[in-house]
Protein backbone atom coordinates (compact mmCIF):
# COMPACT_ATOMS: atom_id res chain seq x y z
CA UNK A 1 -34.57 11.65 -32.13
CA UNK A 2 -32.80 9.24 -34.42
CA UNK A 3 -31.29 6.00 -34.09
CA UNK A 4 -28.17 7.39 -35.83
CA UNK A 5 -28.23 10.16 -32.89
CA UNK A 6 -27.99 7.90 -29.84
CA UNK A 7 -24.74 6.45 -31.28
CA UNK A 8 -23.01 9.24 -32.71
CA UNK A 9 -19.34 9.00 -31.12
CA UNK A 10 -18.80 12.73 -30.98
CA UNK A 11 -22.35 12.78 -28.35
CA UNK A 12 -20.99 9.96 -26.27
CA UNK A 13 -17.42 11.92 -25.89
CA UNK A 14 -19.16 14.91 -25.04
CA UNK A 15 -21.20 13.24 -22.30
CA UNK A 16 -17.95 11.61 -21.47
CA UNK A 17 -16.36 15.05 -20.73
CA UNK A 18 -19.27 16.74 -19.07
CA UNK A 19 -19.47 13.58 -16.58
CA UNK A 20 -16.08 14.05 -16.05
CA UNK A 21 -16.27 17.47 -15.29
CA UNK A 22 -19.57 17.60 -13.31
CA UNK A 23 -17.62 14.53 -11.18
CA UNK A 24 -14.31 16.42 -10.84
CA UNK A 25 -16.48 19.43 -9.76
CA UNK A 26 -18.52 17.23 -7.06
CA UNK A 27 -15.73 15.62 -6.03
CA UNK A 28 -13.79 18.84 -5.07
CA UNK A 29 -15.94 21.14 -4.46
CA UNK A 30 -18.18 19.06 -2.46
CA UNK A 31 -16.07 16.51 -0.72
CA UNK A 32 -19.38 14.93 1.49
CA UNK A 33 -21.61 14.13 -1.39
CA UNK A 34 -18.38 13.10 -3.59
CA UNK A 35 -18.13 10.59 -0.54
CA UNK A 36 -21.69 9.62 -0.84
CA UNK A 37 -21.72 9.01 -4.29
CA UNK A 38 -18.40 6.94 -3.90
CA UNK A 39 -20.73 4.60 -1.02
CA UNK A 40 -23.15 4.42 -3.42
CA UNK A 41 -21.38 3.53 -6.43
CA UNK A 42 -19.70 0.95 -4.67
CA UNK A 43 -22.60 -0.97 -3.16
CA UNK A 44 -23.00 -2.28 -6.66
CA UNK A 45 -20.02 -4.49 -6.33
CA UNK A 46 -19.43 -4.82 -2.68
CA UNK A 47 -22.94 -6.32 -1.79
CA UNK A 48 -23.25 -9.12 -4.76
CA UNK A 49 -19.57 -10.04 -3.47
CA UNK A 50 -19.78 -10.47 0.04
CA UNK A 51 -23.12 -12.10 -0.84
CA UNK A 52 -20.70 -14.97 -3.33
CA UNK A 53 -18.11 -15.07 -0.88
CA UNK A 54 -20.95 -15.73 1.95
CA UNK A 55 -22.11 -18.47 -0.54
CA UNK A 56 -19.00 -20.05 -1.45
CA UNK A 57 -17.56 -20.23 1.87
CA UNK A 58 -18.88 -23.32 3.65
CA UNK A 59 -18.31 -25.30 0.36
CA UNK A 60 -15.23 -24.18 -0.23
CA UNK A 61 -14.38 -25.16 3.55
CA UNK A 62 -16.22 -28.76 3.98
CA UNK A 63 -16.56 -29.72 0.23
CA UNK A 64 -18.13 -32.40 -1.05
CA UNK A 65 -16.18 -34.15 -3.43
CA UNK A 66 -17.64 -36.86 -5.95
CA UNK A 67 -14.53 -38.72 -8.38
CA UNK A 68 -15.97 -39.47 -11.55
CA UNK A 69 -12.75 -41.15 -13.46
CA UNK A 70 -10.37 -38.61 -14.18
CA UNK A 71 -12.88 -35.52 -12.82
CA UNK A 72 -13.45 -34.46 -9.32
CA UNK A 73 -16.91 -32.73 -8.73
CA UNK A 74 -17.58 -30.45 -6.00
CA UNK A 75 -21.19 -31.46 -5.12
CA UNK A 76 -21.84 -27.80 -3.27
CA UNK A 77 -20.54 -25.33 -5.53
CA UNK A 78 -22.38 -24.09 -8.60
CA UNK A 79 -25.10 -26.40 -7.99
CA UNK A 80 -23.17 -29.37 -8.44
CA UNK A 81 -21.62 -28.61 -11.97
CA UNK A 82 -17.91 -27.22 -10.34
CA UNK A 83 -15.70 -29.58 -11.62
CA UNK A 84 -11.54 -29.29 -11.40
């Protein structure tokens, strides 16, 4: 197989379609996996987010604050680089 074939646009709209379909088809036709897949696919983005909010939360909520001049650095976020 060919570089040239990996990017042609009329493969990737074709695989475009057929994921549609074979996700409309899941989706309707089998309602319990469509729900599994919908978990699963989420986990992706729920998990690293609660993780970040988990993270930012106590220095969001007893920050320390170092005033440099004009710039106000919060010491606990980002390592110590967050400034506003």
């Amino acid at each position: 197989m060919s570089a040239n074939a990996v990017d042609d646009p009329g493969r990737r709209s074709t695989r475009s379609r057929h994921a549609l379909i074979i996700g409309a088809l899941v989706v309707r036709k089998f309602p319990k996996i469509g729900k599994i897949l919908d978990f699963w696919g989420m986990l992706g983005i729920a998990i690293p987010g609660t993780v970040l909010g988990l993270g930012f939360a106590p220095g969001l909520l007893q920050p320390h604050v170092a005033v440099l001049g004009r710039n106000r650095f919060c010491l606990t976020l980002a390592g110590g680089f967050a400034v506003w």
